[in-house]
C-alpha atoms as a PDB file:
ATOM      1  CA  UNK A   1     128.279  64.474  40.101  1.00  0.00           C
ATOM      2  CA  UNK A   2     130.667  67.234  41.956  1.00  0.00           C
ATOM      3  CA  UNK A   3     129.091  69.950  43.346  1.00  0.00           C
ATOM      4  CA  UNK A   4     129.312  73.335  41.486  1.00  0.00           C
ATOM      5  CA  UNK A   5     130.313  76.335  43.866  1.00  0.00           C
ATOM      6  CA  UNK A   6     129.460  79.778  42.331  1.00  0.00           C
ATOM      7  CA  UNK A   7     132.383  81.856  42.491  1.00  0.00           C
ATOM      8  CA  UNK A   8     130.132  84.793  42.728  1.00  0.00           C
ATOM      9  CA  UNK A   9     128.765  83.190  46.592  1.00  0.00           C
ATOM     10  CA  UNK A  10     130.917  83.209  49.303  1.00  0.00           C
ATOM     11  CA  UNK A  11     132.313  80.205  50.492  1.00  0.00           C
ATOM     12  CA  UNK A  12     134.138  78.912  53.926  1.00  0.00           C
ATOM     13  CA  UNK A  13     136.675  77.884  53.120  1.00  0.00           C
ATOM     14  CA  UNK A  14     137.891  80.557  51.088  1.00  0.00           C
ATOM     15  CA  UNK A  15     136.794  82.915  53.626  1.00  0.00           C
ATOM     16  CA  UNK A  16     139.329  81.076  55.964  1.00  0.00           C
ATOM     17  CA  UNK A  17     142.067  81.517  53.160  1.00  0.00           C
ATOM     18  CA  UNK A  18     141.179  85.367  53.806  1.00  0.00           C
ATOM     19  CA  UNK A  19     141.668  85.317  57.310  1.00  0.00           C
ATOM     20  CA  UNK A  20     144.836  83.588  57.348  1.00  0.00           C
ATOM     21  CA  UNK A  21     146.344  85.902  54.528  1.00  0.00           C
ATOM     22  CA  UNK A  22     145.907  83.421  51.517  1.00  0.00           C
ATOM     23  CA  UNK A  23     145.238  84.810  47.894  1.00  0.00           C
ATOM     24  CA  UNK A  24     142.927  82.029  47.123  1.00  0.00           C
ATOM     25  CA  UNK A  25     139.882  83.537  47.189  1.00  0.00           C
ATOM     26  CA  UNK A  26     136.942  86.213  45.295  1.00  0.00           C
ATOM     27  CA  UNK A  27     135.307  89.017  45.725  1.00  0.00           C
ATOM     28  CA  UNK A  28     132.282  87.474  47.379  1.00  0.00           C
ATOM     29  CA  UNK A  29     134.348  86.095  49.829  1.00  0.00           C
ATOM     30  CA  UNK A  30     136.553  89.362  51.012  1.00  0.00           C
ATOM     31  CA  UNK A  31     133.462  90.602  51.230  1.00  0.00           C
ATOM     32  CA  UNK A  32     131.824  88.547  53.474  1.00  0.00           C
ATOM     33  CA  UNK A  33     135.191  88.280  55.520  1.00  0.00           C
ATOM     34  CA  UNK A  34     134.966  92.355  55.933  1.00  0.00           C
ATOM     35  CA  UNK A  35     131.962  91.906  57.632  1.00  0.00           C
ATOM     36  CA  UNK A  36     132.940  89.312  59.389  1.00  0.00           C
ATOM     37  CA  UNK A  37     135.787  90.983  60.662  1.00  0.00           C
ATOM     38  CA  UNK A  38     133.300  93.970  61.785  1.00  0.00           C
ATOM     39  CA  UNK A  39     131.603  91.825  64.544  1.00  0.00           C
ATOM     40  CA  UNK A  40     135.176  89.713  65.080  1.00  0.00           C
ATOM     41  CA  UNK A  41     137.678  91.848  65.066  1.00  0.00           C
ATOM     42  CA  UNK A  42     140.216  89.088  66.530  1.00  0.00           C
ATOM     43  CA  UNK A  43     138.690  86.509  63.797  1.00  0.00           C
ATOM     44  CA  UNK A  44     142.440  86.023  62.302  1.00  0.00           C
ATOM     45  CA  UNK A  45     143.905  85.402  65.189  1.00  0.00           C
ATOM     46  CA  UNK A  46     141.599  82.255  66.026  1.00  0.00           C
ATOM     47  CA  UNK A  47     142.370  81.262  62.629  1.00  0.00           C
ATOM     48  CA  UNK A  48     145.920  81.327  62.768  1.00  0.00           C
ATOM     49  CA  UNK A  49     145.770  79.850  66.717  1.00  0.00           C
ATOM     50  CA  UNK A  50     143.980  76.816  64.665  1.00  0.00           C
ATOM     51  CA  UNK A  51     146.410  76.024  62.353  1.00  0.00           C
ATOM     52  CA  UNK A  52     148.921  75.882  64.883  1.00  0.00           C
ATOM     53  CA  UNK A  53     147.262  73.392  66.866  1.00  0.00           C
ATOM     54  CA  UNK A  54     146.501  71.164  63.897  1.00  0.00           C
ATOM     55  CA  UNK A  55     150.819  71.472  63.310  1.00  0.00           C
ATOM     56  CA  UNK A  56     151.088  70.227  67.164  1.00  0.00           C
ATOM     57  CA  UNK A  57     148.110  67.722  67.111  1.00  0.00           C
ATOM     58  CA  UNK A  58     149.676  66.019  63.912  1.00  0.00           C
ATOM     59  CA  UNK A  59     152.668  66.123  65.076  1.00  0.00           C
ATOM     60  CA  UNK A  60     152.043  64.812  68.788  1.00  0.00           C
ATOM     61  CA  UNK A  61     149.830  61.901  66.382  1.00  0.00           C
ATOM     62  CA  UNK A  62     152.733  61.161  64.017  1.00  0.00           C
ATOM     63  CA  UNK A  63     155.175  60.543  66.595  1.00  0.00           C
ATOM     64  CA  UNK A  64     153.102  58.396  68.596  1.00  0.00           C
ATOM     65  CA  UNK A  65     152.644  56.127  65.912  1.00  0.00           C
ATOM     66  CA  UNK A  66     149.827  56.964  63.585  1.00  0.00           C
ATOM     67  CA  UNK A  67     150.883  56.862  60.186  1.00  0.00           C
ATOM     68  CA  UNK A  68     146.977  57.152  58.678  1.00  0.00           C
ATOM     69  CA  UNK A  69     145.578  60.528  58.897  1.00  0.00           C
ATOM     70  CA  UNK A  70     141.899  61.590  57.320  1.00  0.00           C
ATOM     71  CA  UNK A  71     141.379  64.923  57.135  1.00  0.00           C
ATOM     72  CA  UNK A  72     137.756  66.366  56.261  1.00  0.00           C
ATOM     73  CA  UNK A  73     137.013  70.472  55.780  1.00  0.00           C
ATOM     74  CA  UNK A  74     140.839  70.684  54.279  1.00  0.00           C
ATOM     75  CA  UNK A  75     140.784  74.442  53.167  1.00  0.00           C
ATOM     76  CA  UNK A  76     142.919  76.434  51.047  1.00  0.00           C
ATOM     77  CA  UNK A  77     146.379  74.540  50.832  1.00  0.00           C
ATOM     78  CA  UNK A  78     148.417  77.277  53.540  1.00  0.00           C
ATOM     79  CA  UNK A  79     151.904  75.567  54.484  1.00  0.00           C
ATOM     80  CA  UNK A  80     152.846  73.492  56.451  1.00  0.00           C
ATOM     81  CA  UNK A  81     149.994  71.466  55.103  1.00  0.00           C
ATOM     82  CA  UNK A  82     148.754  68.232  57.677  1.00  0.00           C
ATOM     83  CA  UNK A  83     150.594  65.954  55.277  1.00  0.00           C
ATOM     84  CA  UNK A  84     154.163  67.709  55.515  1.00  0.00           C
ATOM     85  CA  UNK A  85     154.511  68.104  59.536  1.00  0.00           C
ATOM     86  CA  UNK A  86     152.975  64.261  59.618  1.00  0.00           C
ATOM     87  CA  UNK A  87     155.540  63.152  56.794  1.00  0.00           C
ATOM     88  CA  UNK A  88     158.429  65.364  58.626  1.00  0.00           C
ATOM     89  CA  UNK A  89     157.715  62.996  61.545  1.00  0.00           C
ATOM     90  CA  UNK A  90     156.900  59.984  59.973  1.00  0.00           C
ATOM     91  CA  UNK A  91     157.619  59.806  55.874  1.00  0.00           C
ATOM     92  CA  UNK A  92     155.875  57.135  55.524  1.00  0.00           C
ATOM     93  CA  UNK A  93     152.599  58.685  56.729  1.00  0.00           C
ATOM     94  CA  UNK A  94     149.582  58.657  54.038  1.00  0.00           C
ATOM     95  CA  UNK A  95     146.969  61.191  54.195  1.00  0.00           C
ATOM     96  CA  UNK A  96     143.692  61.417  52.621  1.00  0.00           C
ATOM     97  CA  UNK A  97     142.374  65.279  52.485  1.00  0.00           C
ATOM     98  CA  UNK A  98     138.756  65.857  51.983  1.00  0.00           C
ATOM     99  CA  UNK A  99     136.516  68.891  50.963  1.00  0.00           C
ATOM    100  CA  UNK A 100     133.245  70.076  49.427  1.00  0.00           C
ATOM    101  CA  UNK A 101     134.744  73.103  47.612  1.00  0.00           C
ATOM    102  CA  UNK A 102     136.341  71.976  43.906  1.00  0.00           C
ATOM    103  CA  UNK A 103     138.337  75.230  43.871  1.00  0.00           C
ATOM    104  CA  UNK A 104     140.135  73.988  47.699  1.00  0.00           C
ATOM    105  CA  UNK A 105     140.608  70.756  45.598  1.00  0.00           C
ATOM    106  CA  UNK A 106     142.393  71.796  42.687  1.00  0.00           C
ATOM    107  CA  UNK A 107     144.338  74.079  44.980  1.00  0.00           C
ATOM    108  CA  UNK A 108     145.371  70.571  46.770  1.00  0.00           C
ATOM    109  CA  UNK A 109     145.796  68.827  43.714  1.00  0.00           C
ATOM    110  CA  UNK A 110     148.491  71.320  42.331  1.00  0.00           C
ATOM    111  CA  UNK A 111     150.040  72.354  45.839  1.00  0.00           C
ATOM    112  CA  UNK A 112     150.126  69.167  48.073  1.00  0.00           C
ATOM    113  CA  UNK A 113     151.899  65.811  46.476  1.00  0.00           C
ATOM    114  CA  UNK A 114     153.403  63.642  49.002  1.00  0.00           C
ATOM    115  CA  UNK A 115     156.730  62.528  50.339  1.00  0.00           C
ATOM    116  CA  UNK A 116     159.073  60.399  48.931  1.00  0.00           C
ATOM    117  CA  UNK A 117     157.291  57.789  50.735  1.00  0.00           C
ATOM    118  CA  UNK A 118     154.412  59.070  52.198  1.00  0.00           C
ATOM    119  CA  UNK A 119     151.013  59.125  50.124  1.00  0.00           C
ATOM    120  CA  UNK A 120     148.576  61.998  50.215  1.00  0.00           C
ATOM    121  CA  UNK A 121     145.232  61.742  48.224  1.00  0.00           C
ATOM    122  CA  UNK A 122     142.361  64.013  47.451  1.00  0.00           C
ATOM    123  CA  UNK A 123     138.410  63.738  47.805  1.00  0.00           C
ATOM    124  CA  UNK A 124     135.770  65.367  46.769  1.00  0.00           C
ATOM    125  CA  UNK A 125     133.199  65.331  49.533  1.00  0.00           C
ATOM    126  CA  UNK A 126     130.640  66.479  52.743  1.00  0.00           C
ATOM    127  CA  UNK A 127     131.265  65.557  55.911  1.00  0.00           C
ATOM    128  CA  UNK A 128     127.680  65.414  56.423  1.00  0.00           C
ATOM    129  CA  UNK A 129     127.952  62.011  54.367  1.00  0.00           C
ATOM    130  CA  UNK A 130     129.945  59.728  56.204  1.00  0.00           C
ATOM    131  CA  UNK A 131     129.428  56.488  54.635  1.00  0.00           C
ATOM    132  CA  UNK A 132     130.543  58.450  50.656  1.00  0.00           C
ATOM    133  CA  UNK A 133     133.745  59.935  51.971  1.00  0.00           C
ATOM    134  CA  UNK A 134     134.392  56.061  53.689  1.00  0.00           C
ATOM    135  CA  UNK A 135     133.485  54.211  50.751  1.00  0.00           C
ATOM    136  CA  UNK A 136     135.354  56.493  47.851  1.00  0.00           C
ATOM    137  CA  UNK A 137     137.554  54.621  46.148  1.00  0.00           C
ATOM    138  CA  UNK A 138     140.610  56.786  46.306  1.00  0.00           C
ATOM    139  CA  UNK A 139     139.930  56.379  50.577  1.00  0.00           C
ATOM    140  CA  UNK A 140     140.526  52.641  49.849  1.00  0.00           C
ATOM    141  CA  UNK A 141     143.486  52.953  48.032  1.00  0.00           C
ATOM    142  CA  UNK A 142     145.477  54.788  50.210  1.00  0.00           C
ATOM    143  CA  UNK A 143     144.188  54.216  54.156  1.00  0.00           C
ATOM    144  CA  UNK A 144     143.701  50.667  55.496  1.00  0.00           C
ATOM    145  CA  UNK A 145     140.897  50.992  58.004  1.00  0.00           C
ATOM    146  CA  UNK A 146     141.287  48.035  59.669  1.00  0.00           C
ATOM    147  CA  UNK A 147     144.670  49.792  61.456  1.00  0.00           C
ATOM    148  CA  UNK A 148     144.319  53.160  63.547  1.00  0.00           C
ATOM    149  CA  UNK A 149     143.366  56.503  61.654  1.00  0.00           C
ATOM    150  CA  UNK A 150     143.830  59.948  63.077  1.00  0.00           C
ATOM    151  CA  UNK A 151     140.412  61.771  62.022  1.00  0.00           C
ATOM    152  CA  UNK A 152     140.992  65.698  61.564  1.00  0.00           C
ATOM    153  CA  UNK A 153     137.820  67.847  61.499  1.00  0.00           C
ATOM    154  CA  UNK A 154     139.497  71.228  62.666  1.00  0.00           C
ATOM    155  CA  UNK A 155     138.010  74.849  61.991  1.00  0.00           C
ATOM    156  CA  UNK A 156     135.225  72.707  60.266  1.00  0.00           C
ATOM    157  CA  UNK A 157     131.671  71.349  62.513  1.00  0.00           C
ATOM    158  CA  UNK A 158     131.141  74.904  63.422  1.00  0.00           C
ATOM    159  CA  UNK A 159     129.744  75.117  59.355  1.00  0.00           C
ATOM    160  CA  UNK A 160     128.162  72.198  60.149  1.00  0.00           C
ATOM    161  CA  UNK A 161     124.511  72.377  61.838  1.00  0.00           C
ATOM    162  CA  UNK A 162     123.425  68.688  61.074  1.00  0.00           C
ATOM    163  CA  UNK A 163     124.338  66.263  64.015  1.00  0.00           C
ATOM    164  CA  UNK A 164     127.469  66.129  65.421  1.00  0.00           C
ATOM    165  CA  UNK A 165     127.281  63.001  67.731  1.00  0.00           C
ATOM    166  CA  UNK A 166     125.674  61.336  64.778  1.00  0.00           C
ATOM    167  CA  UNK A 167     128.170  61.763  62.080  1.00  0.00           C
ATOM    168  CA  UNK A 168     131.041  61.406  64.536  1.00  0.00           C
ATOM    169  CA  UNK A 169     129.491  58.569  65.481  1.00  0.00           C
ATOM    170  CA  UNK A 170     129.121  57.029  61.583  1.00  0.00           C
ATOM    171  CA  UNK A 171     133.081  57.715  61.310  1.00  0.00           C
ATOM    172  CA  UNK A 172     134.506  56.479  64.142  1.00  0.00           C
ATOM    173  CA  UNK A 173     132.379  53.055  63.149  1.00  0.00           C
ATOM    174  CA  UNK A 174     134.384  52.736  60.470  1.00  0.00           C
ATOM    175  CA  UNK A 175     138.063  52.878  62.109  1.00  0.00           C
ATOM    176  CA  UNK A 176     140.331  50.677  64.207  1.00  0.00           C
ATOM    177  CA  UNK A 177     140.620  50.588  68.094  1.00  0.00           C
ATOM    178  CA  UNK A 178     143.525  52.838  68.160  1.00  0.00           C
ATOM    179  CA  UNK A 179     142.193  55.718  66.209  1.00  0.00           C
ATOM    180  CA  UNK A 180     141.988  59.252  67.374  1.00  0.00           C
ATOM    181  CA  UNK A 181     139.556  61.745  66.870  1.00  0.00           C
ATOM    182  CA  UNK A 182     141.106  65.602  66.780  1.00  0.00           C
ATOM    183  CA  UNK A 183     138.739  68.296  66.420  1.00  0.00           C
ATOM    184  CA  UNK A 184     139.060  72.387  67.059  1.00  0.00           C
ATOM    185  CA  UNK A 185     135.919  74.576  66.822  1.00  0.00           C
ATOM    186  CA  UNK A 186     134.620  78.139  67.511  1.00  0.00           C
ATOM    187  CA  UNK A 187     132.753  78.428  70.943  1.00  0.00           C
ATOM    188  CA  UNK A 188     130.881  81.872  72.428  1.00  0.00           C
ATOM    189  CA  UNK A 189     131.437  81.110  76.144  1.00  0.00           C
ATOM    190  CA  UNK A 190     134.362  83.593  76.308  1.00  0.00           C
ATOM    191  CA  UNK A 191     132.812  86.430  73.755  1.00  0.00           C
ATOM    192  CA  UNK A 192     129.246  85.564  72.761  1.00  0.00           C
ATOM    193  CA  UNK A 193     128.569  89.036  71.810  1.00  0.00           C
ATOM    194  CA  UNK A 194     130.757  89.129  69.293  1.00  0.00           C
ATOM    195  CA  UNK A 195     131.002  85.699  68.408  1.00  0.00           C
ATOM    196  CA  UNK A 196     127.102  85.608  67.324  1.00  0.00           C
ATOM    197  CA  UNK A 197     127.493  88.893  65.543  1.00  0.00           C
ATOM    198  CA  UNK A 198     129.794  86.866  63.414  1.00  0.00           C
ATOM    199  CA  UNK A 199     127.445  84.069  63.384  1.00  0.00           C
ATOM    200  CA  UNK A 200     124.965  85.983  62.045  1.00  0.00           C
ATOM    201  CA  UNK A 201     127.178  87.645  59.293  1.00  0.00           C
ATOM    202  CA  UNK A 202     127.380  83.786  57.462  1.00  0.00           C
ATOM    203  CA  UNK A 203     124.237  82.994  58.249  1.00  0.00           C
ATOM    204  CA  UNK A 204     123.035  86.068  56.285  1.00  0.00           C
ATOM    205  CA  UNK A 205     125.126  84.730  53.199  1.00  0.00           C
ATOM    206  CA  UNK A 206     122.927  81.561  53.245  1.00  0.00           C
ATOM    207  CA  UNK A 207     126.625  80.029  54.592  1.00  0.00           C
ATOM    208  CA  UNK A 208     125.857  77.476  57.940  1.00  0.00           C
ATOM    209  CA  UNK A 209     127.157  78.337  61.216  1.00  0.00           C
ATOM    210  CA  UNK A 210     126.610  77.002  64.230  1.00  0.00           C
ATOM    211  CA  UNK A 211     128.808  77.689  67.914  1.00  0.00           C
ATOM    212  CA  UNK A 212     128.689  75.295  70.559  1.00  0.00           C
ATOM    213  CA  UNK A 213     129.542  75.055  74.217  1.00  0.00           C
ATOM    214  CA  UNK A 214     132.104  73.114  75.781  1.00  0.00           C
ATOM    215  CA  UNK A 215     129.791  70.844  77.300  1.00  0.00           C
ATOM    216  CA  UNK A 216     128.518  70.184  73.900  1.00  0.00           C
ATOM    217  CA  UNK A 217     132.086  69.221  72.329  1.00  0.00           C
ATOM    218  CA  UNK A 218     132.990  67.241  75.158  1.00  0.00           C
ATOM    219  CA  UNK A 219     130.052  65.191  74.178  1.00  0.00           C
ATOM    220  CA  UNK A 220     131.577  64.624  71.337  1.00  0.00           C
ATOM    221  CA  UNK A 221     134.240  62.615  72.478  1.00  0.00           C
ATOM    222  CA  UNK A 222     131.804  60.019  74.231  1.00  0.00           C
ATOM    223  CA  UNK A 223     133.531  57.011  74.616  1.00  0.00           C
ATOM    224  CA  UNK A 224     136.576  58.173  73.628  1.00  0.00           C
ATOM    225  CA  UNK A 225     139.812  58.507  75.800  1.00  0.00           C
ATOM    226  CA  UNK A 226     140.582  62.362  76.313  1.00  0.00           C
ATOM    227  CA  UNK A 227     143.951  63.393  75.693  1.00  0.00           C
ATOM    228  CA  UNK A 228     145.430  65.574  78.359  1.00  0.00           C
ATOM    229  CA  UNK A 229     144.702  68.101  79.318  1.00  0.00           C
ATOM    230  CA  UNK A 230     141.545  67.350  77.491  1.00  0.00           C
ATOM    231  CA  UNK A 231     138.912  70.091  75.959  1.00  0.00           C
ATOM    232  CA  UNK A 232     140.395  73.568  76.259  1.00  0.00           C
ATOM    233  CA  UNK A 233     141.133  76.124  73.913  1.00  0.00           C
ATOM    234  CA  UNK A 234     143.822  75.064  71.360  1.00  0.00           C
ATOM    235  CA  UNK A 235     146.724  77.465  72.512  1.00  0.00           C
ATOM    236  CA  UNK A 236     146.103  75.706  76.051  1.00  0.00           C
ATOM    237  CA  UNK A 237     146.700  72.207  74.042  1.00  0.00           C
ATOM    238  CA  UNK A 238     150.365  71.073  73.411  1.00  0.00           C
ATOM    239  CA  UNK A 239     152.166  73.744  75.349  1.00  0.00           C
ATOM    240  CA  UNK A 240     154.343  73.314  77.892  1.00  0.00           C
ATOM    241  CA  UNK A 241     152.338  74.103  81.329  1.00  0.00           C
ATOM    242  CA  UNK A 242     154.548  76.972  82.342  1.00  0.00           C
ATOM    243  CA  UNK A 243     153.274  78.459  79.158  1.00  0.00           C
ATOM    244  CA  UNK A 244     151.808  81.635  80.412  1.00  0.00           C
ATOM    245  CA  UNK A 245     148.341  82.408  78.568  1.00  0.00           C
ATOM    246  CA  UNK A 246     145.482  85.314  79.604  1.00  0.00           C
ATOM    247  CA  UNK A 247     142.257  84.645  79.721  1.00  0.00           C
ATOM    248  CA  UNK A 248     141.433  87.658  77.335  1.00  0.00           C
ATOM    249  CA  UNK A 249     143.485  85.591  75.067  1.00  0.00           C
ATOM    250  CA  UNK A 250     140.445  82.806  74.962  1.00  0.00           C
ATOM    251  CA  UNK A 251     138.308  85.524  73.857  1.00  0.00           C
ATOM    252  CA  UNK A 252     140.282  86.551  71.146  1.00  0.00           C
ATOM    253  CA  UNK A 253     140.491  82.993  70.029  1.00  0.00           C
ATOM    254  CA  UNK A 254     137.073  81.468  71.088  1.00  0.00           C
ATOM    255  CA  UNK A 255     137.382  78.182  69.937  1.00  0.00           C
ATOM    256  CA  UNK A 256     137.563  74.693  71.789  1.00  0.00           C
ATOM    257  CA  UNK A 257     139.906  71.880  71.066  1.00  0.00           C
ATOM    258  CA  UNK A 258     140.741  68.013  71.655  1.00  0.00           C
ATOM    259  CA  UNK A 259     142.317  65.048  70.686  1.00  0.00           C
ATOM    260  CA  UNK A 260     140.548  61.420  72.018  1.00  0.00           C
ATOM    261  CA  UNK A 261     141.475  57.963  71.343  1.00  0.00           C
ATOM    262  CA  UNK A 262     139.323  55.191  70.150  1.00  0.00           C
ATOM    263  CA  UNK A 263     139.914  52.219  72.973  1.00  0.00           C
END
């Protein structure tokens, strides 16, 4: 049976919406954004910072050859969508979005159809259950898993306070030597003050939260082969090294990123 989100509750991803200037969303949720933006003040800016590198990751993905992507805590449709930078790269590219929210999927539903080519499907479901999302039927019918996936869990595990490693883990069972792991999430080693604050705003809303170091998300990537120049925060991922970036700037943004290949 779906899961039933009150529209009267605040929800994540529709708080996200907020922050990057969606209309997608309740009262609840501005709400809780407000308040969120109280102890964050420079919350909007790390969202924005993370849909830019999921545009680059994609695209860096796409035109090295992956032409599978699985995408888990999909939001509020807010173009370019993952599908249309992969499919600019590579039309044939199929996508499979995934999300726990029913309003986020009949957002998707209406707002994302594929490419000429391409395919992009829809799924109901928590990342916290691996083996569901992996054995839905509509995963089946449009990813083979027996070639390389790219598996996108961006601006997502820091709502997640079950085991990382574990359900990381579960996933990357499933796929093909060749797959890649991409994840972005928020961190308080450049601003804890005000990244707890903000913490403690969801948590208050009965919503999960959960920051981690960098040390902890590099654990993540166990195993995997780091791609340059490896965990850092994601407007240091993708750039051109002359780029020049403060480091007030990783404050404002507080979140870690990286990309890691399945040998």
């Amino acid at each position: 049976m779906d899961r039933v989100i009150p529209l009267d509750q605040p929800h994540t991803s529709r708080i996200y919406d907020y922050f990057l200037g969606g209309k997608d969303n309740y009262e609840a949720d501005r709400k809780a954004a407000q308040e969120i933006l109280k102890a964050w003040p420079d919350i909007r800016t790390a969202a924005r910072v993370n849909r830019q590198f999921m545009q680059r990751s994609t695209r860096f993905l796409a035109e090295a050859g992956i032409r599978q992507f699985l995408d888990i805590g999909t939001g509020i449709p807010t173009e370019p969508n993952l599908h249309q930078i992969a499919q600019r790269a590579a039309p044939d590219a199929r996508v499979v979005y995934v999300d726990n929210d029913p309003v986020v999927l009949a957002h998707a539903r209406a707002l994302m159809p594929g490419g000429t080519s391409g395919t992009t499907t829809y799924i109901q479901g928590d990342v916290t259950d691996p083996l569901a999302i992996l054995a839905a039927p509509e995963l089946g019918e449009v990813l083979d898993l027996s070639e390389p996936v790219a598996l996108s869990m961006i601006a997502l595990l820091h709502f997640v306070e079950a085991s990382i490693p574990a359900i990381v883990s579960a996933f990357l069972s499933a796929l093909a030597p060749g797959s890649f792991l991409v994840i972005c999430t928020i961190t308080a080693d450049f601003a804890p003050e005000q990244v707890v604050a903000a913490q403690d705003v969801y948590r208050v809303r009965k919503l999960p939260a959960q920051v981690r170091t960098r040390d902890e998300v590099t654990g993540w990537f166990s195993g995997l082969e780091l791609v340059e120049p490896g965990v850092v925060p994601p407007h240091r991922w993708g750039l051109a090294e002359t780029t020049e970036i403060s480091a007030s700037f990783d404050a404002k943004v507080s979140c870690y990123c990286g990309v890691g290949r399945k040998p």
